[in-house]
Protein backbone atom coordinates (compact mmCIF):
# COMPACT_ATOMS: atom_id res chain seq x y z
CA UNK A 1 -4.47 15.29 -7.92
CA UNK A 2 -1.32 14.72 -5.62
CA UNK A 3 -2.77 15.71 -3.00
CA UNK A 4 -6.43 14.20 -3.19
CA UNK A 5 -4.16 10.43 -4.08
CA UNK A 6 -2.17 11.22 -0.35
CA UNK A 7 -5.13 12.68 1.12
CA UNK A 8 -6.85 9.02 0.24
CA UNK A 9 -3.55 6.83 1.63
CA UNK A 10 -3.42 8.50 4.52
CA UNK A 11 -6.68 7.97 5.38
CA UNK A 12 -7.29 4.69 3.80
CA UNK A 13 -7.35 2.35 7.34
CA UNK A 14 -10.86 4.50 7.89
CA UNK A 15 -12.23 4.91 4.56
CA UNK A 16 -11.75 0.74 3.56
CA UNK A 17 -13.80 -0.14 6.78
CA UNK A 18 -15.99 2.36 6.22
CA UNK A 19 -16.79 1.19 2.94
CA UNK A 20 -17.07 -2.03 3.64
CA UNK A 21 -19.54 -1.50 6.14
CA UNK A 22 -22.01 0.52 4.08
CA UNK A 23 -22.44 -2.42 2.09
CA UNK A 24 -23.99 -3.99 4.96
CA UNK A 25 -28.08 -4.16 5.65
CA UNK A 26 -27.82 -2.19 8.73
CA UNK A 27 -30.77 0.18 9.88
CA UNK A 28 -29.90 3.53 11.74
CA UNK A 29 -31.94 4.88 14.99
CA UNK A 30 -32.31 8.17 15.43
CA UNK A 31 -34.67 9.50 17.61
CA UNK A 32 -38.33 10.57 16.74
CA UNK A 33 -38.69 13.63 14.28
CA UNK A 34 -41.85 14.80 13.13
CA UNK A 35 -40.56 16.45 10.07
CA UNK A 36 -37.99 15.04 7.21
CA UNK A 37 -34.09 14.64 6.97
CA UNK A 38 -34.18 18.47 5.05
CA UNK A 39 -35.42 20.06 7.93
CA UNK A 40 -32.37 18.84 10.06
CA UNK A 41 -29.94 21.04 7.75
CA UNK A 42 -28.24 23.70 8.50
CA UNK A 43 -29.78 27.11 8.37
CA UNK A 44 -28.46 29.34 6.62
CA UNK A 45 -27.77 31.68 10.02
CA UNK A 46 -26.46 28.74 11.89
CA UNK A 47 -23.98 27.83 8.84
CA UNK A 48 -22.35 30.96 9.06
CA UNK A 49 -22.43 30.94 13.30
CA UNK A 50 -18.75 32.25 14.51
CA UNK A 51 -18.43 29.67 17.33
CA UNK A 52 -20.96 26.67 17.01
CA UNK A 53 -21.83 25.23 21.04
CA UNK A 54 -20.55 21.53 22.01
CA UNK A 55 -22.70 19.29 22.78
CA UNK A 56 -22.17 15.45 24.17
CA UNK A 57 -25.44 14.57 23.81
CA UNK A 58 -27.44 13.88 20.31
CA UNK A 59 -30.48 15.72 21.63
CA UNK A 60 -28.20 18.69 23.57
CA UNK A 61 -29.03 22.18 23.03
CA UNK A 62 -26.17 23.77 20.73
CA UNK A 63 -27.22 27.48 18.96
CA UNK A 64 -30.12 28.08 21.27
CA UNK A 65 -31.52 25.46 19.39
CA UNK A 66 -33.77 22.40 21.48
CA UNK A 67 -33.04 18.53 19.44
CA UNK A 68 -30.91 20.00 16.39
CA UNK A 69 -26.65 19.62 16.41
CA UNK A 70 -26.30 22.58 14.22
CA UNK A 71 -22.27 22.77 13.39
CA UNK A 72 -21.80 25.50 11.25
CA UNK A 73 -18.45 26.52 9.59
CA UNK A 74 -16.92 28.57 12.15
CA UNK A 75 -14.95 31.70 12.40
CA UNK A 76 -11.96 29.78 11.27
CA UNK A 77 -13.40 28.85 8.00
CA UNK A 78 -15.37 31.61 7.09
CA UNK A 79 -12.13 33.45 7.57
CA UNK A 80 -10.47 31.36 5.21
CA UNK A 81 -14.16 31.59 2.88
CA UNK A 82 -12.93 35.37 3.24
CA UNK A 83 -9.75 35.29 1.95
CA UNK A 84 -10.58 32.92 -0.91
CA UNK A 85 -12.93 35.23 -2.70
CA UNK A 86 -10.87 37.88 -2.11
CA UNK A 87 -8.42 36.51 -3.73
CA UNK A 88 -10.33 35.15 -6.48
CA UNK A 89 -11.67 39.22 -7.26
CA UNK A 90 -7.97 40.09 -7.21
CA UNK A 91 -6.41 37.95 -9.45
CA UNK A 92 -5.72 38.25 -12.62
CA UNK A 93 -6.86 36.75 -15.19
CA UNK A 94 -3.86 35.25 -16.60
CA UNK A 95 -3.84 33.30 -13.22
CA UNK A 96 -4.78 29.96 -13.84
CA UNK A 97 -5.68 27.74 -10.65
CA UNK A 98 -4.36 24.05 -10.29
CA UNK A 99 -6.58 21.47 -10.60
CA UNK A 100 -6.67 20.33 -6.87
CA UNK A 101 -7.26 23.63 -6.18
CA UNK A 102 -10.27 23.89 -7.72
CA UNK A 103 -11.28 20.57 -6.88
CA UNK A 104 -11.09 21.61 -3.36
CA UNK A 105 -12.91 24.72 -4.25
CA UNK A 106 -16.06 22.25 -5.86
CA UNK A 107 -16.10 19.76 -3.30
CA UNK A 108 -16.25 22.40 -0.12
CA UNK A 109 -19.29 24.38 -2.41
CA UNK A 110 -20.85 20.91 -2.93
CA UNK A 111 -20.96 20.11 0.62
CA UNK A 112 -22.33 23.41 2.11
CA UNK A 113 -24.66 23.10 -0.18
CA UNK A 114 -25.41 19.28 1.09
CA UNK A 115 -25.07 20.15 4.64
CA UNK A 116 -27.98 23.02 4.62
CA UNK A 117 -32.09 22.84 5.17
CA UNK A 118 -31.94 24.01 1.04
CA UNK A 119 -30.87 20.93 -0.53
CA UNK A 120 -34.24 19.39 -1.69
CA UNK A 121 -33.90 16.06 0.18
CA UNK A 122 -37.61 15.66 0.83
CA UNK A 123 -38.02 15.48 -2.97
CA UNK A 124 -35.10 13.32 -3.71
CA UNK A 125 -36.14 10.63 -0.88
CA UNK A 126 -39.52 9.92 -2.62
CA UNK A 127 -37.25 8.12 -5.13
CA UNK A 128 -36.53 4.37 -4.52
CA UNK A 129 -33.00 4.37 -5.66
CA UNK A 130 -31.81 7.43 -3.06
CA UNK A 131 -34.55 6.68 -0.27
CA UNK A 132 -31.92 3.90 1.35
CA UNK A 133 -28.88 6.13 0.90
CA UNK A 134 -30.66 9.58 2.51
CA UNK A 135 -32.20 8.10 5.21
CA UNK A 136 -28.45 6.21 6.12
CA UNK A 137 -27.18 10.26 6.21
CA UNK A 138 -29.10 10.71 8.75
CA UNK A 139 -28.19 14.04 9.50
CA UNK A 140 -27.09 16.71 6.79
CA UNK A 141 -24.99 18.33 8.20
CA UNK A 142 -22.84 15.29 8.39
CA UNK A 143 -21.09 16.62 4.89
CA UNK A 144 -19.64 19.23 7.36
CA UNK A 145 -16.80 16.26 7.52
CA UNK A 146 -15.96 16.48 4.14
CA UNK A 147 -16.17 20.45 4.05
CA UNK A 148 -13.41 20.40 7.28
CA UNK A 149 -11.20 18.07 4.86
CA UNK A 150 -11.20 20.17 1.37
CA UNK A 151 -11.58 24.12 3.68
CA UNK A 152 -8.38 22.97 4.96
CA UNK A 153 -7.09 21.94 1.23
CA UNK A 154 -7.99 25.75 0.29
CA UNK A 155 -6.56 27.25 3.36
CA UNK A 156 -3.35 25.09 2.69
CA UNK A 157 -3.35 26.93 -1.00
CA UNK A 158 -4.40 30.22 0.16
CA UNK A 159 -1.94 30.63 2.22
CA UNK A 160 0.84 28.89 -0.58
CA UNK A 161 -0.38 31.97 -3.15
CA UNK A 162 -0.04 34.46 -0.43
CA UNK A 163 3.72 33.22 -0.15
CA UNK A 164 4.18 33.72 -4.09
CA UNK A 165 2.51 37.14 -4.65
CA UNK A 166 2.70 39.17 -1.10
CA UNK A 167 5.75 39.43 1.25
CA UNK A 168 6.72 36.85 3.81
CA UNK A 169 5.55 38.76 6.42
CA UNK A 170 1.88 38.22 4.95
CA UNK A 171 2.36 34.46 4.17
CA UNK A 172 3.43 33.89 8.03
CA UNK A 173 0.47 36.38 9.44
CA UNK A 174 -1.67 34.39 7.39
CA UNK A 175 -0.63 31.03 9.31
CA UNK A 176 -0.90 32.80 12.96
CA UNK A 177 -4.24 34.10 11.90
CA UNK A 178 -5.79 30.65 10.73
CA UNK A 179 -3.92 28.89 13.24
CA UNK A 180 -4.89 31.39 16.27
CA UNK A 181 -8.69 31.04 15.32
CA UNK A 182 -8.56 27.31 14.89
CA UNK A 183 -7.21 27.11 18.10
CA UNK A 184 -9.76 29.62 19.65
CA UNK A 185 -12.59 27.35 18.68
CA UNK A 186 -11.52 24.18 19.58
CA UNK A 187 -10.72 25.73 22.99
CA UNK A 188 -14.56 27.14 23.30
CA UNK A 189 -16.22 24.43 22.05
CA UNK A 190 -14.10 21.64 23.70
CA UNK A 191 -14.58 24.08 27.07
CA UNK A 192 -18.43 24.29 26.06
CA UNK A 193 -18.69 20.55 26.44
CA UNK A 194 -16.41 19.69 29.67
CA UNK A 195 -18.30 22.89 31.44
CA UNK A 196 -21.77 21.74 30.45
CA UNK A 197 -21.86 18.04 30.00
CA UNK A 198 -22.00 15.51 32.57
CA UNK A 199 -19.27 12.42 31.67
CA UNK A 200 -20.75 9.40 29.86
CA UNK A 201 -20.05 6.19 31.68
CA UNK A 202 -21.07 3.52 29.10
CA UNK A 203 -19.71 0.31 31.23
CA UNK A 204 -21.19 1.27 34.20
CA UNK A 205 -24.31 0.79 36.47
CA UNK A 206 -27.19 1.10 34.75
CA UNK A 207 -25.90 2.14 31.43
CA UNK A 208 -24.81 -1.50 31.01
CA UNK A 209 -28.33 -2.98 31.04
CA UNK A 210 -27.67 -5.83 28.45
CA UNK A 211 -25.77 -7.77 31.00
CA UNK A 212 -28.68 -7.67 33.31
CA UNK A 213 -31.27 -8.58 30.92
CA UNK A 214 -32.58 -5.19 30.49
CA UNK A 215 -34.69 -3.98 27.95
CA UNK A 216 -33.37 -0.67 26.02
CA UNK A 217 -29.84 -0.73 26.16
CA UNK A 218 -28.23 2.29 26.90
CA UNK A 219 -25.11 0.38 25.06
CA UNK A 220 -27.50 0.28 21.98
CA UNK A 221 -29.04 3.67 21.91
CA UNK A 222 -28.15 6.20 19.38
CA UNK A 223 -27.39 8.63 22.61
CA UNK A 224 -24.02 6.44 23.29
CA UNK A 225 -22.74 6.09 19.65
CA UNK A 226 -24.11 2.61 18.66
CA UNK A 227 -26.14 3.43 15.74
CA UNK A 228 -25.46 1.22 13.76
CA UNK A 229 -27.74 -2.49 14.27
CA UNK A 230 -28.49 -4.91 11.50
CA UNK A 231 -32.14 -4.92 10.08
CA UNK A 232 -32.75 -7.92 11.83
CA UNK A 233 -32.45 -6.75 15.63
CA UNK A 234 -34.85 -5.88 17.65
CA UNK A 235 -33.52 -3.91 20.09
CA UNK A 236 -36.38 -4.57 22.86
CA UNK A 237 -35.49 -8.17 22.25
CA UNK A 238 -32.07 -7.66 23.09
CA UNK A 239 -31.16 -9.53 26.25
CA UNK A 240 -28.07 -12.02 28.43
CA UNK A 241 -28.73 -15.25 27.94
CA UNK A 242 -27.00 -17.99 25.93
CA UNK A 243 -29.48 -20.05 23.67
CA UNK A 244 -28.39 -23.82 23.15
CA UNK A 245 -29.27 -25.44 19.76
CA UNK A 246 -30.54 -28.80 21.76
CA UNK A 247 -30.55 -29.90 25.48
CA UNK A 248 -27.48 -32.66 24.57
CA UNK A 249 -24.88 -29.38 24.53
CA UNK A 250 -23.93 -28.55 27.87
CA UNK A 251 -22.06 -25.27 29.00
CA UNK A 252 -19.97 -25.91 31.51
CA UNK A 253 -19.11 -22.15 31.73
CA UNK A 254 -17.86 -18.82 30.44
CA UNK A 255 -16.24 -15.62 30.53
CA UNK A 256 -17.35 -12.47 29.17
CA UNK A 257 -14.42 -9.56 28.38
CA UNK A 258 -16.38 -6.85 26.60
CA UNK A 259 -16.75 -8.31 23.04
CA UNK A 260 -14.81 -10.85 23.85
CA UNK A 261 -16.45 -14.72 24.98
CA UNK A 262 -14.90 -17.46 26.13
CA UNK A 263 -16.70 -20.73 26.01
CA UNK A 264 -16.29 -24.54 27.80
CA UNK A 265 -18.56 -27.25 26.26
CA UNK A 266 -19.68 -30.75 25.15
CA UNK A 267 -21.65 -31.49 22.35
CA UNK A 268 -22.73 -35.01 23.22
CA UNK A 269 -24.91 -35.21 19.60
CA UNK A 270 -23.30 -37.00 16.60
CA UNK A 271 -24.18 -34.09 14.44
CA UNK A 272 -23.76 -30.66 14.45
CA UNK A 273 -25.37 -28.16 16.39
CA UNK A 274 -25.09 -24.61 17.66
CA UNK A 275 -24.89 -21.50 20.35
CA UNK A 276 -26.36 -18.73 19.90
CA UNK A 277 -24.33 -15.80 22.51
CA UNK A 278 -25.40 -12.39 23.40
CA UNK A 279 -23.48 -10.21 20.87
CA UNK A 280 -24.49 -8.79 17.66
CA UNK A 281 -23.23 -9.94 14.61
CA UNK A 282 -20.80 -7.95 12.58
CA UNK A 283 -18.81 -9.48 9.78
CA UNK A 284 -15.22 -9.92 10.94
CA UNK A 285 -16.10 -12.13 14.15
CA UNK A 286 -14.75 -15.59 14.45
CA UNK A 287 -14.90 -18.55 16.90
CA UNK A 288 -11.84 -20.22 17.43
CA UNK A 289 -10.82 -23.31 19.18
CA UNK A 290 -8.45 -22.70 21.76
CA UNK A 291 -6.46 -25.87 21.94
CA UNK A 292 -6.05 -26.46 18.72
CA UNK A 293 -6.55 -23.18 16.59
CA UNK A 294 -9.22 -24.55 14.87
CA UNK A 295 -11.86 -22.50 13.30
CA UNK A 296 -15.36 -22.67 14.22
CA UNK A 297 -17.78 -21.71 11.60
CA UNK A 298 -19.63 -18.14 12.48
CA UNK A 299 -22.84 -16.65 11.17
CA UNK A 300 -26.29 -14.99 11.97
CA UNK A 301 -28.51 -15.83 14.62
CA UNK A 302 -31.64 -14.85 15.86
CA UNK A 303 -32.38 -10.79 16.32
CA UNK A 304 -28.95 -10.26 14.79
CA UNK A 305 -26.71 -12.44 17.09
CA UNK A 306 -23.93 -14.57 16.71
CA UNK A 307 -24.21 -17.90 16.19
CA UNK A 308 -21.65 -20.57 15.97
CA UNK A 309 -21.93 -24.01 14.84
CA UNK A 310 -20.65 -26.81 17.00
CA UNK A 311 -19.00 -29.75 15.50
CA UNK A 312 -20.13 -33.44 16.43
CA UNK A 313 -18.76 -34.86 19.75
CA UNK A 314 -17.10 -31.10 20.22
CA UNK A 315 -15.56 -30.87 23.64
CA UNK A 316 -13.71 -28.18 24.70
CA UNK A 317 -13.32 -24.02 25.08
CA UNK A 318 -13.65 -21.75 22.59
CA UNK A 319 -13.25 -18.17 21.78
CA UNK A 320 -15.63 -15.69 20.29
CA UNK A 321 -13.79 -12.12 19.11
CA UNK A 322 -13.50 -10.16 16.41
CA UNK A 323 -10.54 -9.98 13.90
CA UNK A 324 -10.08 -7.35 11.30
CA UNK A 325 -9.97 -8.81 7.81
CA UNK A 326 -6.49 -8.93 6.13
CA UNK A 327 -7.43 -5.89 3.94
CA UNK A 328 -8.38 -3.95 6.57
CA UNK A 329 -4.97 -4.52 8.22
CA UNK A 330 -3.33 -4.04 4.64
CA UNK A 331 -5.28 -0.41 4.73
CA UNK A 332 -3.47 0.62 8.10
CA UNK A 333 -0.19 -0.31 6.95
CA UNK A 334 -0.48 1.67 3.87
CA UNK A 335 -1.78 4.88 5.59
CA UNK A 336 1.50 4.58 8.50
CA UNK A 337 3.56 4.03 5.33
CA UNK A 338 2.34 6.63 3.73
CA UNK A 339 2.17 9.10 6.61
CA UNK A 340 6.11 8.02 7.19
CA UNK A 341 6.76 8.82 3.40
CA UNK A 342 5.22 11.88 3.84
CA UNK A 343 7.34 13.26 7.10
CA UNK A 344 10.06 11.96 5.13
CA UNK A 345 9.81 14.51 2.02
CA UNK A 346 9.07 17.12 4.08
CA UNK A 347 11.87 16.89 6.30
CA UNK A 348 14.51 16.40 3.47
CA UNK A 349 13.01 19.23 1.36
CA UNK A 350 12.97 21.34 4.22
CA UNK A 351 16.27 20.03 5.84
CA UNK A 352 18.34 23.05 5.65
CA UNK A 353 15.13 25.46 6.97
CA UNK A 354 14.61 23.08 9.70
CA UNK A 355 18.34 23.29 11.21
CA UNK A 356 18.53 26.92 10.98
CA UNK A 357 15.62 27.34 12.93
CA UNK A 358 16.85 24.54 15.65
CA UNK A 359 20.34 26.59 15.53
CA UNK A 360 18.29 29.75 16.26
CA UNK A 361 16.14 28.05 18.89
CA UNK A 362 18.92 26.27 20.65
């Protein structure tokens, strides 16, 4: 339990965004598929593959294998799968496993399962309640995230009951073995990918088609990484311009830094109006006043864009950006804390082993 509570601090400036986000009504593109989620599982052939292809595209070939992303479990954790149940047939009985342990041991059986073409999701998604939260998956094989997490948990204690029952030498072959193969694959598959896969230049020429008043965005396509749009945009609709709430507000002019906008202008109404700017709307943007650090109030437009409302009589510049919430912030500084506190223990427990080795190095 230890180790899940530090697993979660560590990790905490990703998981609180994450989670924040999923609360959100957003709608996720993928491209066309004839057949369910469950047929974009793993195989069962594919989940044990020894060296899974890279790919830098969503519909690359990886596995021989035309539109599917298949990333199996790797010779590195099968290894590991391996020396698990072998160690499981040769203990005895006596032998009692800690709780994270077998926590580690559920979770990673869980998520196979999850992440294969076997897991009846086309029966579960004809149910209301789990419809919205299997087609937000997306892919299946997605779990293979969590599996990487708690296979490294078990590795971690494989290798600490090695220590206890075999000889050192076996303990220490154990962590050139995992950490040789682990090392093996990243090289392949990170070679796969540089070898095979032409660089993706997001910001440039015509991949930057919003600013042009293009129609398809190549910075809103699911093939770049943005997957993520609220319900309410239409993606076709997406386009440059500024829209005015009334022909009294005049833009004198602006600047556009990535997701960053910097406005001049006069409301000449005695009431309040708005501009609508071309930038989706994400919670955590704000508008604020440059002269005076005021606040300008930010919400919703039109196909998902932001909209700020302009105060009566409002001259001056403003600027559009986003800010992380306060918790979010509070989330990072907890995880570097915690990944300090961590270092910390492990260097003073291991203070004496750590100089000797320096002494023998030097």
């Amino acid at each position: 339990m230890k180790v899940l509570i530090v697993v979660i601090a560590i990790n905490l400036n990703f998981i609180v965004p994450f989670l924040d986000y999923m609360r959100e009504n957003l709608k996720v593109k993928l491209f066309t598929s004839g057949n369910g989620i469950q047929s974009m599982g793993l195989p069962l052939a594919q989940l044990f593959a020894i060296t899974p292809g890279g790919s830098a595209r969503l519909n690359g070939f990886e596995m021989g294998m035309q539109k599917e992303m298949p990333m199996g479990l790797g010779i590195t954790f099968i290894v590991i799968l391996f020396l698990l149940i072998i160690g499981l047939i040769r203990r005895d009985k006596d032998d009692k496993l800690c709780m994270p342990f077998r926590f580690a041991i559920a979770i990673s059986t869980l998520a196979i399962l999850l992440s294969t073409d076997i897991f009846p999701y086309d029966f579960l998604i004809k149910f209301p309640v789990l419809k919205t939260l299997i087609n937000t998956l997306q892919f299946p094989f997605r779990f293979m995230g969590i599996v990487t997490v708690t296979l490294t948990l078990v590795a971690c204690y494989v290798v600490k009951y090695a220590n206890i029952f075999y000889k050192s030498k076996v303990f220490w072959g154990l962590i050139l073995v995992i950490s040789g193969l682990a090392l093996y694959q990243g090289l392949i598959m990170s070679g796969d990918i540089l070898n095979t896969k032409e660089a993706v230049r997001i910001y440039s020429g015509e991949a930057a088609v919003m600013w042009d008043g293009g129609i398809g965005s190549a910075m809103y396509s699911p093939d770049y990484g943005v997957e993520y749009l609220p319900v309410e945009t239409d993606v076709a609709a997406i386009n440059k311009s500024f829209i005015l709430g009334d022909e009294s507000v005049i833009m004198h002019n602006y600047n556009i830094n990535y997701n960053k906008i910097t406005i001049n202008l006069l409301n000449m109404l005695s009431e309040r109006t708005f501009i609508e700017v071309p930038l989706i709307y994400y919670r955590g943007y704000e508008a604020v006043d440059i002269k005076t650090s005021g606040r300008l109030s930010v919400e919703m437009g039109n196909n998902g864009r932001i909209r700020v409302e302009i105060p009566p009589q409002y001259d001056g510049t403003f600027r559009i950006q986003f800010e992380e919430p306060a918790y979010w912030k509070g989330a990072m500084i907890i995880s570097l804390i915690s990944t300090f506190i961590i270092m910390f223990i492990f260097i003073k427990i291991n203070k004496n082993k750590i100089i000797s080795k320096l002494k023998i190095i030097l």
